[in-house]
Every structure is written in C-alpha cells, then in structure tokens.
C-alpha atoms as a PDB file:
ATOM      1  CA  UNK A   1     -78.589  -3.248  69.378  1.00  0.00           C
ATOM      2  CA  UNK A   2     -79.614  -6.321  66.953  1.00  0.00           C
ATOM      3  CA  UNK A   3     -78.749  -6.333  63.736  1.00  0.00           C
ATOM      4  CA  UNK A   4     -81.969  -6.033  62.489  1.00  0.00           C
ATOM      5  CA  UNK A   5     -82.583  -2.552  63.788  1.00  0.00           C
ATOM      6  CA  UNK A   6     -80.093  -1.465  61.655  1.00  0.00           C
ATOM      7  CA  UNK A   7     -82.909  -1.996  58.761  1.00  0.00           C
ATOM      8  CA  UNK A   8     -85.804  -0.336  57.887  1.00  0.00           C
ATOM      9  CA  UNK A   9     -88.615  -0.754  60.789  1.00  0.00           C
ATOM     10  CA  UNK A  10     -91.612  -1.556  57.856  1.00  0.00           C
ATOM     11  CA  UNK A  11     -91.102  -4.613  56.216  1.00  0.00           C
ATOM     12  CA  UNK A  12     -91.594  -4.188  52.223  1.00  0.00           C
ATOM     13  CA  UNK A  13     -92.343  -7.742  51.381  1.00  0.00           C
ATOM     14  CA  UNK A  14     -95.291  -7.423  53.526  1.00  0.00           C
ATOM     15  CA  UNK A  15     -97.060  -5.567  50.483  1.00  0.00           C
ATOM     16  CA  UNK A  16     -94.228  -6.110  47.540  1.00  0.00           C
ATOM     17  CA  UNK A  17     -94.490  -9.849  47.264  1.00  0.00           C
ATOM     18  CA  UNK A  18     -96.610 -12.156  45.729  1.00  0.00           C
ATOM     19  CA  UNK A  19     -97.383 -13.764  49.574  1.00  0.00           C
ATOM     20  CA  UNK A  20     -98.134 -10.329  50.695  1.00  0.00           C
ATOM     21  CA  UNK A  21    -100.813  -9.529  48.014  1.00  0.00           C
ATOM     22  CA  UNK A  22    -102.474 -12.862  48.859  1.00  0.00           C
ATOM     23  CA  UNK A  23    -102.992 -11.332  52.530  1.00  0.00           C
ATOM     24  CA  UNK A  24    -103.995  -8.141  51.394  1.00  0.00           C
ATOM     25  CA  UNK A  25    -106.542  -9.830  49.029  1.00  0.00           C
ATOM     26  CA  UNK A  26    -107.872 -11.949  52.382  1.00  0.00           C
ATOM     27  CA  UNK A  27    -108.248  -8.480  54.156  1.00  0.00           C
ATOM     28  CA  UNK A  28    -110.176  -7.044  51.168  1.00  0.00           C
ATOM     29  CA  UNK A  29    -112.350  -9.537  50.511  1.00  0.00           C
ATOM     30  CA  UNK A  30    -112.790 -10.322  54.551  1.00  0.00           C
ATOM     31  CA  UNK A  31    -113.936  -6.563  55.055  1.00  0.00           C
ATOM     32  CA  UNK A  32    -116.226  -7.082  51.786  1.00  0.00           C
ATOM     33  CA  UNK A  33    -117.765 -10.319  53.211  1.00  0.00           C
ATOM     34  CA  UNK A  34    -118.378  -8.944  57.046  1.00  0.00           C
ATOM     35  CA  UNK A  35    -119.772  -5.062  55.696  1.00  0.00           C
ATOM     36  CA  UNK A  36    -122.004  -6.820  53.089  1.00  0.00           C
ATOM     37  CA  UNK A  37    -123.704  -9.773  55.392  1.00  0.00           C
ATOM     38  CA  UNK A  38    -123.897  -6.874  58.178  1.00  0.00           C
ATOM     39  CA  UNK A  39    -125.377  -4.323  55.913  1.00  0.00           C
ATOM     40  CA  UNK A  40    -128.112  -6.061  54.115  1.00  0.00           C
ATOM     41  CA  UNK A  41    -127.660  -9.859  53.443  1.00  0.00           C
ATOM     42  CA  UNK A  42    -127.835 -10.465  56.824  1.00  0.00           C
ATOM     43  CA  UNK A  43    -127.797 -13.969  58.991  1.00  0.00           C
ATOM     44  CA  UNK A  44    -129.732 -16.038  61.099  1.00  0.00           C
ATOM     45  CA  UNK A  45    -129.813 -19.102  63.257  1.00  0.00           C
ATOM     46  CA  UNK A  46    -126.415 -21.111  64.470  1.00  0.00           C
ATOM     47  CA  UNK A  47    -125.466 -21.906  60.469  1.00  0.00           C
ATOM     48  CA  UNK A  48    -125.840 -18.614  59.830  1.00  0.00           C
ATOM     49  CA  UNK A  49    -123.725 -17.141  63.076  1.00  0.00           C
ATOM     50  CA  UNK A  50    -120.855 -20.118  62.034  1.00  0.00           C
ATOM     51  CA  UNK A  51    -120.575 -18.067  58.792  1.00  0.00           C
ATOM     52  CA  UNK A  52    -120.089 -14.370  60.829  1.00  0.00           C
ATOM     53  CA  UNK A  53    -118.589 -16.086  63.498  1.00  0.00           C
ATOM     54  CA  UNK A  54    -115.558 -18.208  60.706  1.00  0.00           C
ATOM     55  CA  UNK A  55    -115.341 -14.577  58.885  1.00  0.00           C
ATOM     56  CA  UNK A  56    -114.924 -12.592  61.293  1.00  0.00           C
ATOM     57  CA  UNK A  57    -112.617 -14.872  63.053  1.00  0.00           C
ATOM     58  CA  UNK A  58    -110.361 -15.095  59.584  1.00  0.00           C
ATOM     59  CA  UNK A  59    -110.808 -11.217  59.532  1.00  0.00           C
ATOM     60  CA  UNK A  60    -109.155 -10.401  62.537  1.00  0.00           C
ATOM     61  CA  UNK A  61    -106.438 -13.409  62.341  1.00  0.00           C
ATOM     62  CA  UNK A  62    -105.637 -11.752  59.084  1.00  0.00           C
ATOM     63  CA  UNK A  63    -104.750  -8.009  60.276  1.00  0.00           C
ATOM     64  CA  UNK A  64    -103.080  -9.321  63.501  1.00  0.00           C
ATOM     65  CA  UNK A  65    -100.722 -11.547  60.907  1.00  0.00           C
ATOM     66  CA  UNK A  66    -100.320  -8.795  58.058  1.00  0.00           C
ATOM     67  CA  UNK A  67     -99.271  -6.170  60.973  1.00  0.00           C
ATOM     68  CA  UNK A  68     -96.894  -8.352  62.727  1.00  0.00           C
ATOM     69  CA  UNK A  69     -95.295  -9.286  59.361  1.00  0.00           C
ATOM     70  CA  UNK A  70     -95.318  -5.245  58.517  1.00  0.00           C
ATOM     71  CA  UNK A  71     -93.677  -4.084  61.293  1.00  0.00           C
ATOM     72  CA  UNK A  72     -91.503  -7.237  61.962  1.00  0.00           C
ATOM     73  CA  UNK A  73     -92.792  -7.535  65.410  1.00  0.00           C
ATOM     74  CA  UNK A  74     -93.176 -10.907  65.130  1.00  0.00           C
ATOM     75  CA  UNK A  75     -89.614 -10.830  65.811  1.00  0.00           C
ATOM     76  CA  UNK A  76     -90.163 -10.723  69.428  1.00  0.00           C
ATOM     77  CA  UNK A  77     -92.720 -13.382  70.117  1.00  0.00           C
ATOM     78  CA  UNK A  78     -91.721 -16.814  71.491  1.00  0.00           C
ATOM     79  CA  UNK A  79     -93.113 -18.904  68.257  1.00  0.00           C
ATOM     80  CA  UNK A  80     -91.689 -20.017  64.995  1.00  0.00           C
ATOM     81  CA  UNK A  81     -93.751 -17.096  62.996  1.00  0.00           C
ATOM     82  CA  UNK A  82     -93.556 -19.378  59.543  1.00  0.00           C
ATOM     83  CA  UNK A  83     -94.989 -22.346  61.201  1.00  0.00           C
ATOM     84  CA  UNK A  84     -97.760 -20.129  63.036  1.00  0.00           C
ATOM     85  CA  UNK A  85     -98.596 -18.386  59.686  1.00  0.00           C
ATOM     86  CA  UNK A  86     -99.018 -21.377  57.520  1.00  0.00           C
ATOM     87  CA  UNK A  87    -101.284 -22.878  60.122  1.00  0.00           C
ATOM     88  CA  UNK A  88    -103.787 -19.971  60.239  1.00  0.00           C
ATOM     89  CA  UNK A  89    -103.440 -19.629  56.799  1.00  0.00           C
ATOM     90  CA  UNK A  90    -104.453 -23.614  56.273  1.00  0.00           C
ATOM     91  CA  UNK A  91    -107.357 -23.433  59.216  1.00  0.00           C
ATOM     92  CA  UNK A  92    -108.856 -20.257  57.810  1.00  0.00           C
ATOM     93  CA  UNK A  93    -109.241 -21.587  53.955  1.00  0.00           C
ATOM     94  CA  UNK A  94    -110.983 -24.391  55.616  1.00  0.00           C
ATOM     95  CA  UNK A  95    -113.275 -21.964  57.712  1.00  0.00           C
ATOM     96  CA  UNK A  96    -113.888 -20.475  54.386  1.00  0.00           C
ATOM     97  CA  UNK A  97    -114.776 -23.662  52.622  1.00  0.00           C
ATOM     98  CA  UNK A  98    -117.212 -24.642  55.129  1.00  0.00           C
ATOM     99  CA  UNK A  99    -118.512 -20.582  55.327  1.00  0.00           C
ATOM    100  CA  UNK A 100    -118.684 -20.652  51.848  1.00  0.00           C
ATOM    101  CA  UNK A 101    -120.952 -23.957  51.786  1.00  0.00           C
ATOM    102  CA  UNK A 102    -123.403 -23.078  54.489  1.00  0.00           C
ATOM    103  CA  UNK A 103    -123.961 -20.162  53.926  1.00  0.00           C
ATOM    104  CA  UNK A 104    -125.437 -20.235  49.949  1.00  0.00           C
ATOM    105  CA  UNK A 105    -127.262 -23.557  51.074  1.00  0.00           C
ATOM    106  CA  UNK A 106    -128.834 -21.970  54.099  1.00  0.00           C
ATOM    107  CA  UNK A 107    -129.365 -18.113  52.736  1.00  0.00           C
ATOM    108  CA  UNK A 108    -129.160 -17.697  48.944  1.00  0.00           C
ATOM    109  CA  UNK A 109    -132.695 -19.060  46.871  1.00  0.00           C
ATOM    110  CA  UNK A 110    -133.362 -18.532  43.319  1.00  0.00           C
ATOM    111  CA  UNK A 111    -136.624 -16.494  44.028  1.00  0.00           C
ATOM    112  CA  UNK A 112    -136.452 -13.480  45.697  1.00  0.00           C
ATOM    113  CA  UNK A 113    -137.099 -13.646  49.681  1.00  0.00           C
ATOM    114  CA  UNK A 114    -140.205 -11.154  51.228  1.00  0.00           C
ATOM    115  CA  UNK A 115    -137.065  -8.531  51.730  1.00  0.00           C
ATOM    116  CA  UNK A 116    -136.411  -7.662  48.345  1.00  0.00           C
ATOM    117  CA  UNK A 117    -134.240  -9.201  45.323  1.00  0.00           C
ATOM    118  CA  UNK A 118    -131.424  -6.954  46.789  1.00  0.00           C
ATOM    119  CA  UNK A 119    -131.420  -9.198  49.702  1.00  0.00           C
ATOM    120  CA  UNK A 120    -130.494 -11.916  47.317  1.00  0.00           C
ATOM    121  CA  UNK A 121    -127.963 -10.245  45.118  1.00  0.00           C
ATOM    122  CA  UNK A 122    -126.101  -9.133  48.394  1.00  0.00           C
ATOM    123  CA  UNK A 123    -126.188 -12.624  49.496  1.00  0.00           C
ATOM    124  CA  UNK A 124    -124.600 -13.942  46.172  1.00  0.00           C
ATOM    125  CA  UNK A 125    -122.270 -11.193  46.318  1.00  0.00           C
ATOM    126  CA  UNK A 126    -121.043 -12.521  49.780  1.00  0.00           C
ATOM    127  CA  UNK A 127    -121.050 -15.964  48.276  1.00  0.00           C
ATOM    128  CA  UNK A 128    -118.766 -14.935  45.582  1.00  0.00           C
ATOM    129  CA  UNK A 129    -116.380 -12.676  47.992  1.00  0.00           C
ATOM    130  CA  UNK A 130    -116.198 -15.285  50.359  1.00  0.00           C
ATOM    131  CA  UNK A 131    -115.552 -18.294  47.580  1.00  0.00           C
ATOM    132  CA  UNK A 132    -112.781 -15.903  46.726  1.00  0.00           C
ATOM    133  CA  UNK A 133    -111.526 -15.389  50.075  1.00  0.00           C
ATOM    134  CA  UNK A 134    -110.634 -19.259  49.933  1.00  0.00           C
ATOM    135  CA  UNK A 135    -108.908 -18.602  47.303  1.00  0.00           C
ATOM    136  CA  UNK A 136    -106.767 -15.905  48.507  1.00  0.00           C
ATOM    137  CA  UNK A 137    -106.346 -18.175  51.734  1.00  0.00           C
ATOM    138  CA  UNK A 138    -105.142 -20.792  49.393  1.00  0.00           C
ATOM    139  CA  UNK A 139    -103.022 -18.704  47.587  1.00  0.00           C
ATOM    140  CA  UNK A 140    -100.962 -18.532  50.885  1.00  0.00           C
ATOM    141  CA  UNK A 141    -101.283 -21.803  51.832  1.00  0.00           C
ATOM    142  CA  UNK A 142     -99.245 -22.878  48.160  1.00  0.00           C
ATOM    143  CA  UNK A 143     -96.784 -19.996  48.337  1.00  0.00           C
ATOM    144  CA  UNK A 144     -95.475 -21.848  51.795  1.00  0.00           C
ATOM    145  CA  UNK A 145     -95.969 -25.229  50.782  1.00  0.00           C
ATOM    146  CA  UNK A 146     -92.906 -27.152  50.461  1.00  0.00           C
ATOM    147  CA  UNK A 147     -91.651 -28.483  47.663  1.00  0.00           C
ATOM    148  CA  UNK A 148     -89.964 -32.339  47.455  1.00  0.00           C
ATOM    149  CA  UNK A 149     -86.268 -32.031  47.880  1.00  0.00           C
ATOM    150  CA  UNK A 150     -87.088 -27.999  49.392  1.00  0.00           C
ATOM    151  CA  UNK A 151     -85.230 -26.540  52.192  1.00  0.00           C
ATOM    152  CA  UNK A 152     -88.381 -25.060  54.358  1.00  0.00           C
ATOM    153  CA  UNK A 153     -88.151 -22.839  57.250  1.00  0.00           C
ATOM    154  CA  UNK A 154     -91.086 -25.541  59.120  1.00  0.00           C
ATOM    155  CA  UNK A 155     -92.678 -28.300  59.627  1.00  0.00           C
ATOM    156  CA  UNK A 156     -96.020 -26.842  59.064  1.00  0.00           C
ATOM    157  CA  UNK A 157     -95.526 -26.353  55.354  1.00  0.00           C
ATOM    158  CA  UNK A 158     -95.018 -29.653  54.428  1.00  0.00           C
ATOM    159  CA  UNK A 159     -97.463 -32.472  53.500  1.00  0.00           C
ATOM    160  CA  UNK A 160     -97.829 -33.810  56.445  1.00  0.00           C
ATOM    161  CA  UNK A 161     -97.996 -30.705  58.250  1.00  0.00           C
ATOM    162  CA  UNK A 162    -100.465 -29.468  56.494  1.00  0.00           C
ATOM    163  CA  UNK A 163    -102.647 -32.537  56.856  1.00  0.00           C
ATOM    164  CA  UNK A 164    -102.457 -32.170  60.844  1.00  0.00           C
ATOM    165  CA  UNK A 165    -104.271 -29.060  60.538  1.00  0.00           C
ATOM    166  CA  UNK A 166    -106.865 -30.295  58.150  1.00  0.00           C
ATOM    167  CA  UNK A 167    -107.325 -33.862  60.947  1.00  0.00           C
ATOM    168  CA  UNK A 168    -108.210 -30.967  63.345  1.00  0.00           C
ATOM    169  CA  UNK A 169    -110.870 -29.292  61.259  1.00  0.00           C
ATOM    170  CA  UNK A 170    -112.522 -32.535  60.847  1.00  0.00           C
ATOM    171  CA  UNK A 171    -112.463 -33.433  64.388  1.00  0.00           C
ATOM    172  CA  UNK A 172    -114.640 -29.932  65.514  1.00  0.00           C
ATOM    173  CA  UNK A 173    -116.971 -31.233  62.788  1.00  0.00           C
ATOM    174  CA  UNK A 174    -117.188 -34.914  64.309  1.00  0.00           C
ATOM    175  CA  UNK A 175    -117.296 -33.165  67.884  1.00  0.00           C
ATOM    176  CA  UNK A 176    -120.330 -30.695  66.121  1.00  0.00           C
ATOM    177  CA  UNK A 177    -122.317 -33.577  64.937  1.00  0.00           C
ATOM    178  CA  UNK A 178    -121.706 -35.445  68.897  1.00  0.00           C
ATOM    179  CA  UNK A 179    -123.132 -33.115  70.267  1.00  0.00           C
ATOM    180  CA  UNK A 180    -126.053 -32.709  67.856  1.00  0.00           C
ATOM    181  CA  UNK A 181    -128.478 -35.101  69.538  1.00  0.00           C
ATOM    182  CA  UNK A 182    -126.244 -37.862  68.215  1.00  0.00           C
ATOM    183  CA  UNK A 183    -127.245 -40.251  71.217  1.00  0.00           C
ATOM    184  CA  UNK A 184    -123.355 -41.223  71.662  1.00  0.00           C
ATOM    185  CA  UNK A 185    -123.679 -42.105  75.639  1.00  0.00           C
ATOM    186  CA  UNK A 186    -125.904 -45.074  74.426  1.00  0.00           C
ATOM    187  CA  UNK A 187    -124.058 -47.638  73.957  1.00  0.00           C
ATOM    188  CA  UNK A 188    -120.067 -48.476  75.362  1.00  0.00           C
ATOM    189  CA  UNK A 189    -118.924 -48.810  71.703  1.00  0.00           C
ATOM    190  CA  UNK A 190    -120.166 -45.221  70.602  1.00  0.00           C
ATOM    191  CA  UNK A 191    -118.548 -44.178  73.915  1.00  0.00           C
ATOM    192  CA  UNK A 192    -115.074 -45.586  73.034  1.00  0.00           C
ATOM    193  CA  UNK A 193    -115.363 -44.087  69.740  1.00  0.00           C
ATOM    194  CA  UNK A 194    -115.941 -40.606  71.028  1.00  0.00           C
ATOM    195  CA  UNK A 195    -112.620 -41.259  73.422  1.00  0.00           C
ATOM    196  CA  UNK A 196    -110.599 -41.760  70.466  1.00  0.00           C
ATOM    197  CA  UNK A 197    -112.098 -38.859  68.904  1.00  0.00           C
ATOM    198  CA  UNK A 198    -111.223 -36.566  71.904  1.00  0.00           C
ATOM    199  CA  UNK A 199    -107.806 -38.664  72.225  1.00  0.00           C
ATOM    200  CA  UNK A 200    -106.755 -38.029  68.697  1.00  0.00           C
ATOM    201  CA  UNK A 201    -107.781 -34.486  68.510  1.00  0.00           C
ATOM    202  CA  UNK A 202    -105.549 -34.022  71.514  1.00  0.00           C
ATOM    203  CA  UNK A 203    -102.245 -35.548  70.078  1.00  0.00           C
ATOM    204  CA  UNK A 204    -102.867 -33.748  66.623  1.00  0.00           C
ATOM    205  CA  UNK A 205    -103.064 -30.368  68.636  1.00  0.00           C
ATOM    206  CA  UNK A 206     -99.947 -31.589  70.504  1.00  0.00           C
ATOM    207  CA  UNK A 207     -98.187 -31.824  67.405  1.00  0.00           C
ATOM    208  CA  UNK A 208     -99.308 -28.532  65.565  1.00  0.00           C
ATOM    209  CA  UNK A 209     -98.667 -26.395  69.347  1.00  0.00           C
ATOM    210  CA  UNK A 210     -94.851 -27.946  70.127  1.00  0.00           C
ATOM    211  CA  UNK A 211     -94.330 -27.210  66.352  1.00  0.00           C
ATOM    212  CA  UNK A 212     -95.372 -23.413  66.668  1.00  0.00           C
ATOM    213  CA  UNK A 213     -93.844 -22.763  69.693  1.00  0.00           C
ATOM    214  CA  UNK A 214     -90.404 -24.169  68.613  1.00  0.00           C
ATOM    215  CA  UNK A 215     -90.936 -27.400  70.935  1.00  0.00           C
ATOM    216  CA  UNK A 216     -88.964 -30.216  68.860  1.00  0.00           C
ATOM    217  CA  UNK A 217     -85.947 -30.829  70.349  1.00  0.00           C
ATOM    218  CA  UNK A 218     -86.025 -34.862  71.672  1.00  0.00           C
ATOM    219  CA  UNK A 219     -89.806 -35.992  73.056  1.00  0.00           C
ATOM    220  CA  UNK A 220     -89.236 -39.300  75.450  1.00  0.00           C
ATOM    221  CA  UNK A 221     -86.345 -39.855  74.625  1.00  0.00           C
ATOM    222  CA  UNK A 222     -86.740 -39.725  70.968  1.00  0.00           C
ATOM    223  CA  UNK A 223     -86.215 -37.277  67.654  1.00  0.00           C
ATOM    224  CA  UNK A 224     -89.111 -35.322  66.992  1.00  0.00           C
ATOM    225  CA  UNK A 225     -89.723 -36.527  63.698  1.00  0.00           C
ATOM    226  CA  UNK A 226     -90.226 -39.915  65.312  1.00  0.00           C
ATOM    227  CA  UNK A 227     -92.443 -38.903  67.944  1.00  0.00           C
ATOM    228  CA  UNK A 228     -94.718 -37.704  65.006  1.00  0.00           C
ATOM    229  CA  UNK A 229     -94.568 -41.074  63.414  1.00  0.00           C
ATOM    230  CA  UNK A 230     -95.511 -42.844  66.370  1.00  0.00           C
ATOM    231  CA  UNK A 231     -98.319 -40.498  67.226  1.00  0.00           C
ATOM    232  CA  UNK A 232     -99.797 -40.921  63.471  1.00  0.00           C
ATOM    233  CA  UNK A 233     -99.160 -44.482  63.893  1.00  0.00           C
ATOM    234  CA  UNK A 234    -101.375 -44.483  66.674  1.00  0.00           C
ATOM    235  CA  UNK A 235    -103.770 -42.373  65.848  1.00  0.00           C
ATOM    236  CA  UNK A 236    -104.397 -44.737  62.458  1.00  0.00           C
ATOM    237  CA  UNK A 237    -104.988 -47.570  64.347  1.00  0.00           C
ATOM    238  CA  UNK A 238    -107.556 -46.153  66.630  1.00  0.00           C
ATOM    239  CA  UNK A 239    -109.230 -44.560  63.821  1.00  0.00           C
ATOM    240  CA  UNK A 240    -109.815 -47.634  62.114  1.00  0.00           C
ATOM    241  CA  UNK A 241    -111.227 -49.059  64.795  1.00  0.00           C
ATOM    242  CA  UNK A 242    -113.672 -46.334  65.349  1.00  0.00           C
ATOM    243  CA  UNK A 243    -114.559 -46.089  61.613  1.00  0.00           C
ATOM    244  CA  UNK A 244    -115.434 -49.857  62.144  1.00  0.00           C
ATOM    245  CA  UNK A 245    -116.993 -49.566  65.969  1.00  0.00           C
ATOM    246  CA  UNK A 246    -119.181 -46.400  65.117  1.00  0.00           C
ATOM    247  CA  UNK A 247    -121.267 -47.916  62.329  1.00  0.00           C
ATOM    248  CA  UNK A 248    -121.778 -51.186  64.107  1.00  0.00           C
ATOM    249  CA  UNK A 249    -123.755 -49.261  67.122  1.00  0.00           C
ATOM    250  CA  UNK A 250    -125.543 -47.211  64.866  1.00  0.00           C
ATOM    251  CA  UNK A 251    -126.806 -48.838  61.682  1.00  0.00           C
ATOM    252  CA  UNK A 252    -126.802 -52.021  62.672  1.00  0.00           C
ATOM    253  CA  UNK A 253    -130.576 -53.489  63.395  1.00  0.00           C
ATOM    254  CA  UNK A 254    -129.226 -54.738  66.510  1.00  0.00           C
ATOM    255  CA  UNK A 255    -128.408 -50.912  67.950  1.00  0.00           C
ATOM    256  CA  UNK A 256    -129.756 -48.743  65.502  1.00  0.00           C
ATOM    257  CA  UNK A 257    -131.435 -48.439  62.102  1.00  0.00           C
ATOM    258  CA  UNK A 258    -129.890 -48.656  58.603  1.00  0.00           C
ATOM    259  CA  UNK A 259    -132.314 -46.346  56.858  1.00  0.00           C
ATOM    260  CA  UNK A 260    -133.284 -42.947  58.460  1.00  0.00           C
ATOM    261  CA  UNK A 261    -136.432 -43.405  59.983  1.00  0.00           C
ATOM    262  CA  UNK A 262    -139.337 -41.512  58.516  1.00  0.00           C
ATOM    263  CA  UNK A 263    -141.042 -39.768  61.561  1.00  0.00           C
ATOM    264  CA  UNK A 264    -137.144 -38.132  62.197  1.00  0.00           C
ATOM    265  CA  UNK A 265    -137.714 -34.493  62.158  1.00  0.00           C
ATOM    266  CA  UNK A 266    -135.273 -32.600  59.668  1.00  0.00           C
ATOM    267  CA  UNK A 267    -132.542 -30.768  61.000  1.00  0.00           C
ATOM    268  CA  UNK A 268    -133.021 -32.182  64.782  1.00  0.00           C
ATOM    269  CA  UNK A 269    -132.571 -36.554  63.535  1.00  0.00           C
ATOM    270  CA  UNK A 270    -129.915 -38.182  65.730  1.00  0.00           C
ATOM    271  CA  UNK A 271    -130.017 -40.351  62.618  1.00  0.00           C
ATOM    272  CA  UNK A 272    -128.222 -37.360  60.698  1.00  0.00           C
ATOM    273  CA  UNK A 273    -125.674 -36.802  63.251  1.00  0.00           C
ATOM    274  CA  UNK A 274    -124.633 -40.492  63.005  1.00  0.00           C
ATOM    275  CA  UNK A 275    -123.802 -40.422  59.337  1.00  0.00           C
ATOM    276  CA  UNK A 276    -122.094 -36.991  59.635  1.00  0.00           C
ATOM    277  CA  UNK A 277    -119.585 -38.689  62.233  1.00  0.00           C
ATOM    278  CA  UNK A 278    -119.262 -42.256  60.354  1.00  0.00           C
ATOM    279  CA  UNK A 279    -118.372 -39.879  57.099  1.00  0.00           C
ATOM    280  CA  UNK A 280    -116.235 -38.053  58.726  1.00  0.00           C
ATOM    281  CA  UNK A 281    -114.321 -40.972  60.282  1.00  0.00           C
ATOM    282  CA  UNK A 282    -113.952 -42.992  57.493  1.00  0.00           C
ATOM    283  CA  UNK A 283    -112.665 -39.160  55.784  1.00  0.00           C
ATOM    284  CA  UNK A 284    -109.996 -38.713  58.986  1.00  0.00           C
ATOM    285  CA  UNK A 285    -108.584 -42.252  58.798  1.00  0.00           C
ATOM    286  CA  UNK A 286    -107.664 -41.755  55.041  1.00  0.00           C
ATOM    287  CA  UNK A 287    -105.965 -38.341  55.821  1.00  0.00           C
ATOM    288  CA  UNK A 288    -104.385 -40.050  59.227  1.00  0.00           C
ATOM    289  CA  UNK A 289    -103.136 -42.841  56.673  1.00  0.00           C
ATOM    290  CA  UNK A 290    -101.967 -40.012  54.281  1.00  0.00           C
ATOM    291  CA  UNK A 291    -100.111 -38.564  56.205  1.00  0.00           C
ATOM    292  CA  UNK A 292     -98.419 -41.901  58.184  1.00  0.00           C
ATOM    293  CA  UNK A 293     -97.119 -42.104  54.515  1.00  0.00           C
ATOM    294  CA  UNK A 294     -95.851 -38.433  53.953  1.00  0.00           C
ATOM    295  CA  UNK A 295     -94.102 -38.281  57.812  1.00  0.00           C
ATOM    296  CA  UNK A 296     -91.753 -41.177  56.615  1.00  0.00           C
ATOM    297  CA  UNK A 297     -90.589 -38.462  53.924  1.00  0.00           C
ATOM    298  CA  UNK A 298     -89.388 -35.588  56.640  1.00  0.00           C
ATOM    299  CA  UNK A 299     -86.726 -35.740  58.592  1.00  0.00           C
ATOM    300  CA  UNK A 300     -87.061 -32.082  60.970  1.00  0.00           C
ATOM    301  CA  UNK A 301     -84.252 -30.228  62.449  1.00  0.00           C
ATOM    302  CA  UNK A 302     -84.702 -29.671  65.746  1.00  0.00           C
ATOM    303  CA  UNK A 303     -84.701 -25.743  66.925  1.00  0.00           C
ATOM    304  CA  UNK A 304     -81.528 -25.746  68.556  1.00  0.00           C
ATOM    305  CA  UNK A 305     -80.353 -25.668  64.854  1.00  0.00           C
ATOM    306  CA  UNK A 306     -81.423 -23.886  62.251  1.00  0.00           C
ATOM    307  CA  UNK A 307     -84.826 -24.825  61.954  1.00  0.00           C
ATOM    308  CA  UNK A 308     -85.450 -26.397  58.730  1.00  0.00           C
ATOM    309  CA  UNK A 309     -87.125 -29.424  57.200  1.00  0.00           C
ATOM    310  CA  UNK A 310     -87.081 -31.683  54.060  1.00  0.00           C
ATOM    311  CA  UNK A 311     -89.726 -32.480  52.272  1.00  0.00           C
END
C-alpha cells in the first residue's frame, strides 16, 4: 500500500490551519447567505437569480473542496489539486464581488419595502454575510499566492495565474452584455470584435484547464511557459484592436450614437450594453497587458518533475 495510508485517513490541516479556517468561514457565511435570502430576504428577476445562482454555486464548490481536502481524496483525482483550488478560490471571490454588488443595488432601499422592515434588515444582513464571504474567499486566494523568489506548488498561484482567471470573469460579463440586445451582428467590425472575444476566452480557458489537469509538458514544440507567452502575446494584440474596433461601430455618428439616446428604455438600451462591453475591453486589455508583463517573470516546471514554479 502507499505510503500515505500509513497516516491518519482525516487530514488535520483541513480545520487546524489558517487556510482551513478561511474555508470553513466561506461555508459559514455561504450557508448564512443561501438560509437568509431563502427564508425571508428573498430574490427576484435574472439579477436577483445571478446572486442565488453565484452563492449557491460557491456553496457547493466550497464543501466538495473542504471534503476532498479532509479526507485526502483528492489524492486520487487526475488534477493538480493546488492549482484546481486556487482557481475556484479566485473565480468564487469574484462571483462574490459581483453577488455582493447586485444584489444591495437591486434589493436593499433605505425605506422599508410593502413586506416589512424585516425584509430589509434580512437583506442587509445578506449584504454584509456575503461582503464577508469575499473576504473569506480572499483570504484563500492570499494564503496561496506566491510570493517573488517563492517555490509554489502551481502555476495558478502566481500573478499571472491569477490574472487568467480574473480575464475569464470579464469575458462572461462582455459575453452577458452581447447578448443583452447589444445589436453586435450589425455591423462586420462589431462582429470581428465578438470573434476575438470568443477567441480569447477560449485560449485563456486553454491555459487555466492544461494547468489543472497537469497538461504542461512541451505544447508545439515548445516549453509551456512559452506557449503562455505567446498566447498572452496574442491575445494583447487582438484586444487592442477590439478596444479600438468596438467603439468606432458604436459611438461613432457614422454607426451609432455618442450620447445614449433619450427614448432608450432603462434596463432593455442596446446603448447600455455597448458601454458595458467597450468598459470591459478597455478593463481586459490592461489585465492581458499585466499579465504579458508578469509571464516573463515565471519560468514553470513541467509535471514530469516536481511541479513547481517561480514567481
């Protein structure tokens, strides 16, 4: 038998460790969130089932990661378990930023609704649990982080690694606001720009999947670390275009409209969705160009060694 049967089955750091309060707090605070907004805060409408929908999601993430880690089953799965956890840990504080956004802009007034002020209080209270929840989420995300000059155990705790997972987040948003009546089949250069949207997303999730599942020995004939430089380099460039090609077809007065136009209904203006993906572009290209920077910093062993990276 292995080695590690020879141990004890539980593992204590799970619980006894500074990284395993941090999960316990995201399980606390998760249950407090999804018992409070199902009890009497309550939701409505697609911003308000994003908000269940992210804290659930987190929820259930979180107990599927604390168990594996308690019982060291994650032993026997086919991934690199510190790469994996670091990237759920960095996508769910982000699901938690946005939840924790939405859902006081959308739900929580200073007057008291026709329900009752406890409808209120319970909806600050899941404010407050969920702004904490980020936190906690957070916490994690730092405790794995690497540190310059570090020894880390992946490539998803580093700068750059990080940042792939955070290029991701913001390309669901851009893909939200496309297909929010954002008129994008108009014109060919809005068209383009949605292809390197799609194209980018698909090479960042490339990245972040061959990285879990212990994929980076050579790619094409090259080291892994310099398949991720190429990719960023790429993805940069097209970015930049698009963050130049997506305003042009829709705020100049040759395409579009510079100012939002008046009779534009709130909630349901194309108008809207345009500036929610030129934002968001423009936001992307500076984190693509981020982390072009950081990836010149790493050099990644590949798995058929021990797997380790410098920041």
């Amino acid at each position: 038998m292995g080695g590690e049967s020879n141990g004890p089955y539980l593992n204590h750091k799970a619980l006894c460790s500074p990284l395993g309060a941090a999960r316990l707090c995201q399980l606390a605070l998760g249950c407090a969130v999804i018992a409070m907004v199902t009890h009497t805060a309550g939701y409505s409408g697609s911003h308000g089932v994003f908000c269940m929908a992210a804290w659930c999601f987190c929820f259930a993430m979180s107990v599927l990661v604390f168990f594996l880690d308690a019982t060291r089953l994650y032993s026997y799965l086919p991934v690199s378990w510190d790469n994996l956890t670091v990237t759920c840990a960095a996508f769910a504080t982000l699901m938690y930023v946005t939840a924790s956004v939405v859902y006081p802009l959308f739900f929580v007034q200073s007057e008291c609704p026709y329900a009752g002020c406890d409808v209120r209080n319970f909806r600050i209270a899941v404010t407050v649990c969920s702004i904490l929840g980020t936190l906690a989420y957070g916490a994690e995300v730092a405790l794995c982080r690497a540190r310059p000059g570090q020894i880390v155990t992946g490539y998803m705790a580093t700068v750059s690694g990080l940042l792939k997972v955070v290029q991701g987040f913001i390309a669901c948003i851009i893909f939200g606001a496309l297909a929010n009546r954002s008129q994008y089949s108009q014109y060919a250069g809005t068209i383009y720009c949605v292809v390197v949207y799609a194209f980018c997303f698909a090479l960042t999730a490339l990245v972040i999947i061959m990285t879990v599942c212990k994929r980076t020995k050579a790619v094409c004939c090259m080291p892994f670390d310099r398949f991720v430089v190429v990719c960023t380099l790429l993805e940069v460039l097209l970015y930049l275009s698009a963050s130049v090609v997506w305003p042009v077809f829709c705020f100049d007065t040759k395409y579009g409209s510079p100012w939002r136009p008046s009779s534009c209904p709130q909630g349901k203006c194309p108008w809207d969705s345009k500036v929610v993906v030129a934002v968001f572009s423009f936001i992307n290209f500076g984190l693509y160009l981020a982390d072009l920077i950081y990836s010149q910093r790493i050099r990644f062993v590949s798995s058929h060694r021990p797997s380790n990276s410098r920041a």
